[in-house]
PDB file of N, CA and C in Angstrom:
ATOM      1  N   UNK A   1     130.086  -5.170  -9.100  1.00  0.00           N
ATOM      2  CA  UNK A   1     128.919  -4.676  -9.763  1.00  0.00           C
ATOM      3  C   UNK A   1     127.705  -5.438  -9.248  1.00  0.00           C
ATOM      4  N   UNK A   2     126.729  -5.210  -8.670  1.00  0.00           N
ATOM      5  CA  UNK A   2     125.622  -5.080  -8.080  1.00  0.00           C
ATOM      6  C   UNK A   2     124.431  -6.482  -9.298  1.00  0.00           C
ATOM      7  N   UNK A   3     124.840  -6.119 -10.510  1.00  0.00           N
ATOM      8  CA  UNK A   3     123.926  -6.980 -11.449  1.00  0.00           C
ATOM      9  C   UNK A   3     124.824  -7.858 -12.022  1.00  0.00           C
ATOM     10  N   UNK A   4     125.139  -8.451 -11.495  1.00  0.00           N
ATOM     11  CA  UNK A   4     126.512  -9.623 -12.191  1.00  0.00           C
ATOM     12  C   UNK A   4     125.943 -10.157 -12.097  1.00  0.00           C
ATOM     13  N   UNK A   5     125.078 -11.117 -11.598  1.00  0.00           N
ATOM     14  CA  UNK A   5     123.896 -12.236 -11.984  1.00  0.00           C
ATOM     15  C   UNK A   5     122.584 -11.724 -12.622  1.00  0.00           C
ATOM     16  N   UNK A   6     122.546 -10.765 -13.032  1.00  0.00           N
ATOM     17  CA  UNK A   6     121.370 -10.271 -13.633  1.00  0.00           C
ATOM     18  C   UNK A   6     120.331 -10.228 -13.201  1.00  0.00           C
ATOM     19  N   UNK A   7     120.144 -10.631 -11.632  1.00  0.00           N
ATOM     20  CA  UNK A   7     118.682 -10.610 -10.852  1.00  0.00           C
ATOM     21  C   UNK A   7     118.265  -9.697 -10.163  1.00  0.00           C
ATOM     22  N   UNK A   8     119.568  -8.888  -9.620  1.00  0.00           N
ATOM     23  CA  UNK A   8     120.191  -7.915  -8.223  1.00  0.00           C
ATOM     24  C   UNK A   8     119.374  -6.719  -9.294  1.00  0.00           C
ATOM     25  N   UNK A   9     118.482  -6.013  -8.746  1.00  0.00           N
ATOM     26  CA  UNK A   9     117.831  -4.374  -9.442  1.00  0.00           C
ATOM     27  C   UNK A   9     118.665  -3.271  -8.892  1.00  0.00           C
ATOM     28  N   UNK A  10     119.520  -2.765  -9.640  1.00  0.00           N
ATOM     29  CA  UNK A  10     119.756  -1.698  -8.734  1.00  0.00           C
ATOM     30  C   UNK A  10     119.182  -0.221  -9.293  1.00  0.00           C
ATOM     31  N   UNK A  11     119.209   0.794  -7.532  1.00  0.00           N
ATOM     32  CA  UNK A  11     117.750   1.897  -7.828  1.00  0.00           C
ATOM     33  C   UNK A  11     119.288   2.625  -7.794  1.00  0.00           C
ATOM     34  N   UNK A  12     118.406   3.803  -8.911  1.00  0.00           N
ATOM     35  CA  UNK A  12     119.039   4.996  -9.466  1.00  0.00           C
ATOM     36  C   UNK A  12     119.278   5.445  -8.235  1.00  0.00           C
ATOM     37  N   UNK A  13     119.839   6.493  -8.252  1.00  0.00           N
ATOM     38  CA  UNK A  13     119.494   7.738  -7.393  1.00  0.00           C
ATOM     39  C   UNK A  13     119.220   8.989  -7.625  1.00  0.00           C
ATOM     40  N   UNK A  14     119.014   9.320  -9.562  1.00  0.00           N
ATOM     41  CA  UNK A  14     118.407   9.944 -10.038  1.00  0.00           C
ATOM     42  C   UNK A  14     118.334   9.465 -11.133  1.00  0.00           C
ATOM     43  N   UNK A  15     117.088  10.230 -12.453  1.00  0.00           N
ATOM     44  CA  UNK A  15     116.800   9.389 -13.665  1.00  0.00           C
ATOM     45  C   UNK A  15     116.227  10.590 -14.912  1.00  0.00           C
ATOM     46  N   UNK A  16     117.959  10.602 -15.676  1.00  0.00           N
ATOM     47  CA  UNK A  16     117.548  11.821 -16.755  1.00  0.00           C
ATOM     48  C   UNK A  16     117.090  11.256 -18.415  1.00  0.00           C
ATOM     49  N   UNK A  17     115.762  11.907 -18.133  1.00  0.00           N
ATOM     50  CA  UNK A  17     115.242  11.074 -19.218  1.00  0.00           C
ATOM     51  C   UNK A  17     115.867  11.942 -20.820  1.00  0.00           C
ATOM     52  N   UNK A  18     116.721  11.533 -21.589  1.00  0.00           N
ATOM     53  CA  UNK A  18     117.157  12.101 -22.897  1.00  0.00           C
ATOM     54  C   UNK A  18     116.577  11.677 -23.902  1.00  0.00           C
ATOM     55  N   UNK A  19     115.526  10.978 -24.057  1.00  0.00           N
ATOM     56  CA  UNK A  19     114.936  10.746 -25.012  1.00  0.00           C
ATOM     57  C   UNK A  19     114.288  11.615 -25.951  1.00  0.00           C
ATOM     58  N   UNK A  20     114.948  11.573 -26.901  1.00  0.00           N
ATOM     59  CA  UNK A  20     114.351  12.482 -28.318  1.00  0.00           C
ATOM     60  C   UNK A  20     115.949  13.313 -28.383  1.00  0.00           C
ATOM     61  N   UNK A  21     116.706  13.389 -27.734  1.00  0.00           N
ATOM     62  CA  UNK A  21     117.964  14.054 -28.145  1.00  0.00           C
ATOM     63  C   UNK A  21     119.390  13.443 -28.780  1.00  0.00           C
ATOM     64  N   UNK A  22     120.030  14.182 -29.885  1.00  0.00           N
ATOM     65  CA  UNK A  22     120.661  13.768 -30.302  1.00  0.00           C
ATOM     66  C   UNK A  22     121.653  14.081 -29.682  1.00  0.00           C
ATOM     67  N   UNK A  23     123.064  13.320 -30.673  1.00  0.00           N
ATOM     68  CA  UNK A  23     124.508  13.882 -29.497  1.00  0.00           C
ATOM     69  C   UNK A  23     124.684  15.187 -30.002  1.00  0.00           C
ATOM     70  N   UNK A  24     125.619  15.668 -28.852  1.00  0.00           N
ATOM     71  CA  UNK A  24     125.991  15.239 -27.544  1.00  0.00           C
ATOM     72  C   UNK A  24     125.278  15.536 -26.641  1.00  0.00           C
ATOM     73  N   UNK A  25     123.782  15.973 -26.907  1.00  0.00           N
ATOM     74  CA  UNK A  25     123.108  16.321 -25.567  1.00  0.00           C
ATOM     75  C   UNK A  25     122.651  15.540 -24.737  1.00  0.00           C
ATOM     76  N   UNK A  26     122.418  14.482 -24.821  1.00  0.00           N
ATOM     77  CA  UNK A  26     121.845  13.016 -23.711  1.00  0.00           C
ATOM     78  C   UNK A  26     123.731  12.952 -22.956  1.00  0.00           C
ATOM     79  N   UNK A  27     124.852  13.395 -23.380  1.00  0.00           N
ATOM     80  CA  UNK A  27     126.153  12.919 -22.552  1.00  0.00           C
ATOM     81  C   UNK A  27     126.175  14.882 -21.489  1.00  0.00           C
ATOM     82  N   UNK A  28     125.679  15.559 -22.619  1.00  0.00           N
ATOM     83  CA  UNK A  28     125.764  16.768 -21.986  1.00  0.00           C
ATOM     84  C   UNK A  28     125.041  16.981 -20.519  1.00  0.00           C
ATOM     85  N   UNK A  29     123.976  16.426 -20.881  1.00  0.00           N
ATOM     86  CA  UNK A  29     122.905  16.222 -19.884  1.00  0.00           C
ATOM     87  C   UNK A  29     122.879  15.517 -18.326  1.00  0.00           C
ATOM     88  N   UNK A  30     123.873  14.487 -18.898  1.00  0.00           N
ATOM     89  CA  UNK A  30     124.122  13.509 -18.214  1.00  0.00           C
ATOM     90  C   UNK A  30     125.158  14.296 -16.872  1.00  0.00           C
ATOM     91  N   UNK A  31     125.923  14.811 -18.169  1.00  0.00           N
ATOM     92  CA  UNK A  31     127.111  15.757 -16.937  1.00  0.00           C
ATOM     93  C   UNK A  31     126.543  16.667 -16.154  1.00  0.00           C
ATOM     94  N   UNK A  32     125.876  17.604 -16.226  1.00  0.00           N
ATOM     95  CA  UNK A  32     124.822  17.872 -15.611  1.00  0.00           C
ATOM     96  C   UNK A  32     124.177  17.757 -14.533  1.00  0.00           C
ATOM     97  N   UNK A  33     123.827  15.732 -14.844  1.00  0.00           N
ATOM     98  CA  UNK A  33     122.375  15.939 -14.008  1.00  0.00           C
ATOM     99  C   UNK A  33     123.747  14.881 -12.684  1.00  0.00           C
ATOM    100  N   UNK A  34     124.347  14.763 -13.223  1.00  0.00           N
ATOM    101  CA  UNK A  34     125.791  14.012 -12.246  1.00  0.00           C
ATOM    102  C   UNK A  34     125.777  15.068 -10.937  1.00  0.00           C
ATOM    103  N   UNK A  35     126.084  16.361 -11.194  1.00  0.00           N
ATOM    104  CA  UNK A  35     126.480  17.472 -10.173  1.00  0.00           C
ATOM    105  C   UNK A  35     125.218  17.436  -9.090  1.00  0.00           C
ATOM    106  N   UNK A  36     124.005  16.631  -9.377  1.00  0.00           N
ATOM    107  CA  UNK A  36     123.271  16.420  -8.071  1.00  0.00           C
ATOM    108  C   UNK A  36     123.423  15.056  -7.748  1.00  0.00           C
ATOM    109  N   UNK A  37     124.124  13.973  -7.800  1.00  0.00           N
ATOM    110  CA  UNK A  37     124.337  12.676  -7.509  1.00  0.00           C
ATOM    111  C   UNK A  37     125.408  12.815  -6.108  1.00  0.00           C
ATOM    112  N   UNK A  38     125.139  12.171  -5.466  1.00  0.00           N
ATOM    113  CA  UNK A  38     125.985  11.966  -4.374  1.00  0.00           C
ATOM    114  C   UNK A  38     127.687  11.184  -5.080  1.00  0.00           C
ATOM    115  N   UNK A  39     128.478  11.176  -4.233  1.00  0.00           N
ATOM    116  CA  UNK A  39     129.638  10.785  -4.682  1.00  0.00           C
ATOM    117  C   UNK A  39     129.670   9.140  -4.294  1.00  0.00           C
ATOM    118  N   UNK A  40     129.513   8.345  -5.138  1.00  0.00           N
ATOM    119  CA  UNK A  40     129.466   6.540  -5.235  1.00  0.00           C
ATOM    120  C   UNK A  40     127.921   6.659  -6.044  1.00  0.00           C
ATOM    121  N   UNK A  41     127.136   7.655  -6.105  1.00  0.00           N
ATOM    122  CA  UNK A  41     125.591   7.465  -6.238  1.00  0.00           C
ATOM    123  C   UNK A  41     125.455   7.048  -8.093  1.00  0.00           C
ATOM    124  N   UNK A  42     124.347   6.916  -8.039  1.00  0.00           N
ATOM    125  CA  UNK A  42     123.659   6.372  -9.631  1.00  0.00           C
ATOM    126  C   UNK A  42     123.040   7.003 -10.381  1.00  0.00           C
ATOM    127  N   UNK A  43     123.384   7.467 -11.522  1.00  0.00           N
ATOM    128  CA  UNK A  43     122.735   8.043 -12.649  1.00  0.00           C
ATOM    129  C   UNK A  43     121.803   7.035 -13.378  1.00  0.00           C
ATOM    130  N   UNK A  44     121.077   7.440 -13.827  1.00  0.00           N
ATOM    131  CA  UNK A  44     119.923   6.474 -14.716  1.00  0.00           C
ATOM    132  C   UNK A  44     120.131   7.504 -15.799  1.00  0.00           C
ATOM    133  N   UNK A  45     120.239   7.184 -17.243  1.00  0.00           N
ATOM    134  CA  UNK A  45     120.187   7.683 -18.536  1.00  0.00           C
ATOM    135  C   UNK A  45     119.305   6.797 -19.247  1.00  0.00           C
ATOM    136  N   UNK A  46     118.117   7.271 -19.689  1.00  0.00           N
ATOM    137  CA  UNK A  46     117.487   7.230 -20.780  1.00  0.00           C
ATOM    138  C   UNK A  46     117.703   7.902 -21.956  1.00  0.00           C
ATOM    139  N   UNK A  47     117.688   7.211 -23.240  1.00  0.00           N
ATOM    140  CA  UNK A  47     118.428   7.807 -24.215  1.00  0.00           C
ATOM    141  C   UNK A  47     117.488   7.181 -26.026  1.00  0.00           C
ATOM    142  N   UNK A  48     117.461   7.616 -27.004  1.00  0.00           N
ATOM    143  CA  UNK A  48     117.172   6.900 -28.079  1.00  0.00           C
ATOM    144  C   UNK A  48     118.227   6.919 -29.278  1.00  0.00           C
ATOM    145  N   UNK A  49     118.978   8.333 -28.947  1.00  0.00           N
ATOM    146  CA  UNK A  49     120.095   8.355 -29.545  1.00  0.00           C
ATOM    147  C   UNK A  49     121.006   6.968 -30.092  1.00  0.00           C
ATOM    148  N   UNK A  50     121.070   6.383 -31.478  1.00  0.00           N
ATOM    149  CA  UNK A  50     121.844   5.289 -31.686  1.00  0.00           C
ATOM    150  C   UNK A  50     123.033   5.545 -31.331  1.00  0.00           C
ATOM    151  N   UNK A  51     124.325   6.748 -31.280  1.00  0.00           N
ATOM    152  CA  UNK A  51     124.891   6.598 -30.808  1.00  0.00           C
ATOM    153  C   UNK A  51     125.730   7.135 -29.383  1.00  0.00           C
ATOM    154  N   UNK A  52     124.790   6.971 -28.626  1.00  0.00           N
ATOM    155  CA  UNK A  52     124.400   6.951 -27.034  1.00  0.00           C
ATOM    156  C   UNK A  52     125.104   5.891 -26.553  1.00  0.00           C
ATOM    157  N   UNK A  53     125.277   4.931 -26.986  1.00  0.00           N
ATOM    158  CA  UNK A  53     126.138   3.884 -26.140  1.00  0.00           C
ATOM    159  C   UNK A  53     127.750   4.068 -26.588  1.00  0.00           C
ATOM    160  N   UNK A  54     128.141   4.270 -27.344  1.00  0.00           N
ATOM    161  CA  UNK A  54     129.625   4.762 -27.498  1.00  0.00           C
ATOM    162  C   UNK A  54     129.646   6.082 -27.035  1.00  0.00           C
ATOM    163  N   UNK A  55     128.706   6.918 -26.648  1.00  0.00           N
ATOM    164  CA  UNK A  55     129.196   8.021 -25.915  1.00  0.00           C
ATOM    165  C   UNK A  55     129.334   8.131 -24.845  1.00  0.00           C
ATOM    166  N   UNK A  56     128.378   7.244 -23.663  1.00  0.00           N
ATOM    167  CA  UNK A  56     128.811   6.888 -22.718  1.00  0.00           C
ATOM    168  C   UNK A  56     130.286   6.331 -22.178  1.00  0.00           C
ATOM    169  N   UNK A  57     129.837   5.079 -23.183  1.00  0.00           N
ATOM    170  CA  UNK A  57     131.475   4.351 -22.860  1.00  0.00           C
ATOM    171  C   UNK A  57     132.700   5.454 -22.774  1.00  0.00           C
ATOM    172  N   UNK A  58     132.970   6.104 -23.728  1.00  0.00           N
ATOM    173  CA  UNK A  58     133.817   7.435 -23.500  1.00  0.00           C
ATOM    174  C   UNK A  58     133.806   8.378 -22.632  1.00  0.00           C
ATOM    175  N   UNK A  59     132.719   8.557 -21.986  1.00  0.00           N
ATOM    176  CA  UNK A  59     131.917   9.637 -21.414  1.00  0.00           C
ATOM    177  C   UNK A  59     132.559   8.872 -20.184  1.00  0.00           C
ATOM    178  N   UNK A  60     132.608   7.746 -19.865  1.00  0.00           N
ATOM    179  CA  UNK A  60     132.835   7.063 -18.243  1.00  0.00           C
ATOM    180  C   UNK A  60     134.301   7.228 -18.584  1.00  0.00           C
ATOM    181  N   UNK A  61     134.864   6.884 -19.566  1.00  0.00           N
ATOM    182  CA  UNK A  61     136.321   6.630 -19.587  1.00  0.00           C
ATOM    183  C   UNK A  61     137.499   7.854 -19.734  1.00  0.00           C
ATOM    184  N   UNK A  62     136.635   8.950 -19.696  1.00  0.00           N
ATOM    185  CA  UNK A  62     137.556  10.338 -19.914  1.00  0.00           C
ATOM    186  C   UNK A  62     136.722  11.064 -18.170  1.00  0.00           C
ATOM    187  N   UNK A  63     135.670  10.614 -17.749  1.00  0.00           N
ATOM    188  CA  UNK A  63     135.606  11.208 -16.142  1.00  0.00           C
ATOM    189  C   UNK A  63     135.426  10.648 -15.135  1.00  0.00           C
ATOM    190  N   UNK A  64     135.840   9.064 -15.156  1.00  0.00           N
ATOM    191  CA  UNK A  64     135.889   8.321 -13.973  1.00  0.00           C
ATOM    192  C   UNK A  64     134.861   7.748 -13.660  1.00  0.00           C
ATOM    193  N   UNK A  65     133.716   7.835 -14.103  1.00  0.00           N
ATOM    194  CA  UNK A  65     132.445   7.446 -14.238  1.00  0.00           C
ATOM    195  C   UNK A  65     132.659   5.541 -14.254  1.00  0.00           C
ATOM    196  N   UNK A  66     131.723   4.831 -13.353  1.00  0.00           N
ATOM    197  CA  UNK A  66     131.616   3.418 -14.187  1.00  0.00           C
ATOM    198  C   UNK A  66     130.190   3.315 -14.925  1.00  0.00           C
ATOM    199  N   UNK A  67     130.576   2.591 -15.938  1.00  0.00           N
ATOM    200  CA  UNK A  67     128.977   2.037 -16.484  1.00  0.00           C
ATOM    201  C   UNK A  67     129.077   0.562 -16.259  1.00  0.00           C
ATOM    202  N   UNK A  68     127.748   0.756 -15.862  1.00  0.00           N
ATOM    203  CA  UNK A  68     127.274  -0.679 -14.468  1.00  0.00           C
ATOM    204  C   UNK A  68     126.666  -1.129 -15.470  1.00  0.00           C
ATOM    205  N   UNK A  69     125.957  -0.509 -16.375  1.00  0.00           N
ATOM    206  CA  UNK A  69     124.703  -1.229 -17.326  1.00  0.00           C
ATOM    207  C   UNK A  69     124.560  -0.412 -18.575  1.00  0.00           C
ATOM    208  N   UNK A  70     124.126  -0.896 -19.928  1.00  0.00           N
ATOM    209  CA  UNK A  70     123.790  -0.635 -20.995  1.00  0.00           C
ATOM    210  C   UNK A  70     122.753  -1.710 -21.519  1.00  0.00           C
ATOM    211  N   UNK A  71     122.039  -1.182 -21.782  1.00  0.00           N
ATOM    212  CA  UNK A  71     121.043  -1.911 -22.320  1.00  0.00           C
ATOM    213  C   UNK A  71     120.287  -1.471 -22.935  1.00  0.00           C
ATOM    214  N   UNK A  72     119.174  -2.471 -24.146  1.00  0.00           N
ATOM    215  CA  UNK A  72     118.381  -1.954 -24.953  1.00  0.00           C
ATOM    216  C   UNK A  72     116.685  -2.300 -24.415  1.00  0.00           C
ATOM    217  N   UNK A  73     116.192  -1.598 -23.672  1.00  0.00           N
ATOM    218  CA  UNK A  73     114.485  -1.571 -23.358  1.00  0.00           C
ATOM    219  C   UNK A  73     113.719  -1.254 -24.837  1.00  0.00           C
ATOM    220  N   UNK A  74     112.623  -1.988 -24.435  1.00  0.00           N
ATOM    221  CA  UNK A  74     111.192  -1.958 -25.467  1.00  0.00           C
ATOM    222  C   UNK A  74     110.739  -0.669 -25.961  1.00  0.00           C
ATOM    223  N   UNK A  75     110.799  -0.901 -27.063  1.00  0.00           N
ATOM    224  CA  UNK A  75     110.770   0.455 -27.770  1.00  0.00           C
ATOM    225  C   UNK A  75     111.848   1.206 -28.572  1.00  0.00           C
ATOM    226  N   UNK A  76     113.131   0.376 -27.856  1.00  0.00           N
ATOM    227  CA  UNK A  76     114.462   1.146 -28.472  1.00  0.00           C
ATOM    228  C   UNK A  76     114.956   2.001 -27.788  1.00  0.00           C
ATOM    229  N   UNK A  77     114.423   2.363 -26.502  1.00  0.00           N
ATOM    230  CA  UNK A  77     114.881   2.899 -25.388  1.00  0.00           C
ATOM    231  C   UNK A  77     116.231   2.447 -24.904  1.00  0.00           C
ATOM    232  N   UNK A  78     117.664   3.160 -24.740  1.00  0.00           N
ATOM    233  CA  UNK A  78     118.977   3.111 -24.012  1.00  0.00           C
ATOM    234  C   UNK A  78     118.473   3.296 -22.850  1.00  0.00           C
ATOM    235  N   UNK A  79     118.950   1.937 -22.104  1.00  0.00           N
ATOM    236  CA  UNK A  79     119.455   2.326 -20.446  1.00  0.00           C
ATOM    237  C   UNK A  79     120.665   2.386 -19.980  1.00  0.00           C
ATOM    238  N   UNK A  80     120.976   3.386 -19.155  1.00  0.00           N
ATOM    239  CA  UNK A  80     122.357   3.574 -19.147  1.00  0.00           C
ATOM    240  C   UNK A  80     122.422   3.953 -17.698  1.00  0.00           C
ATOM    241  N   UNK A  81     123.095   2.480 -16.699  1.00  0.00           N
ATOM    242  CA  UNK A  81     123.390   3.135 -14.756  1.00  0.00           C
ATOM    243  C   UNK A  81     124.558   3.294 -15.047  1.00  0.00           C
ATOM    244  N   UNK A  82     125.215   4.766 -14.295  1.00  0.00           N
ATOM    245  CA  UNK A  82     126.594   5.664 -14.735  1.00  0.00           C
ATOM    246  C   UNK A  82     127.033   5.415 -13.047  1.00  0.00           C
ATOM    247  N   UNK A  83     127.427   5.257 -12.352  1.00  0.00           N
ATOM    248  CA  UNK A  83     128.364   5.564 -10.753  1.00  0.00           C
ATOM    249  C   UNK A  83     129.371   6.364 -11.090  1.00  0.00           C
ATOM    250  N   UNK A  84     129.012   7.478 -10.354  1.00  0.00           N
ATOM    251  CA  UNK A  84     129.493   8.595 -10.136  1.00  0.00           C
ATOM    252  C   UNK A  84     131.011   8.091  -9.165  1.00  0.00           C
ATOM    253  N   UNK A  85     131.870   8.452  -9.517  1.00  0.00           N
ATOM    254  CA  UNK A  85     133.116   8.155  -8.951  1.00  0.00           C
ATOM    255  C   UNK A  85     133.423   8.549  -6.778  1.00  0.00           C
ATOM    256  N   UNK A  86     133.282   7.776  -6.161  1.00  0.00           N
ATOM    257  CA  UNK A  86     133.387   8.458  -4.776  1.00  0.00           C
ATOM    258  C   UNK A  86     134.150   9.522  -4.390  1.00  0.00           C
TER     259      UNK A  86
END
């Protein structure tokens, strides 16, 4: 993983902003916006949904997906880098 020291930035390779949606549409979305990601490539999920981070986690673990990152940005903003499986 690319941010294991927490310094390393890694760039999306695309960035679906879900903010203001509830579930399951920020995971719906996500699947989605995957089918234009290259195969190894990076999803960026923006999300406000509280429970957006257990849907991911599931969301990687039922389609092969890794989640590289979860995190909480200013404002209450979910960040979520997804790698698309090669």
């Amino acid at each position: 993983m690319a941010e294991a020291d927490g310094n390393t930035a890694i760039q999306p390779d695309s960035t679906l902003d879900a903010t203001g949606l509830l579930c399951p549409l920020p995971v719906l979305k996500a699947r989605r916006a995957l089918r234009e990601v290259p195969a190894g490539g990076i999803l960026e999920v923006l999300a406000t949904d509280p429970g957006a981070t257990k849907d991911f986690e599931h969301f990687c673990q039922t389609t092969g997906c890794t989640l590289l990152r979860a995190s909480e940005e200013p404002g209450g903003v979910l960040r979520f880098l997804l790698r698309k499986p090669a």
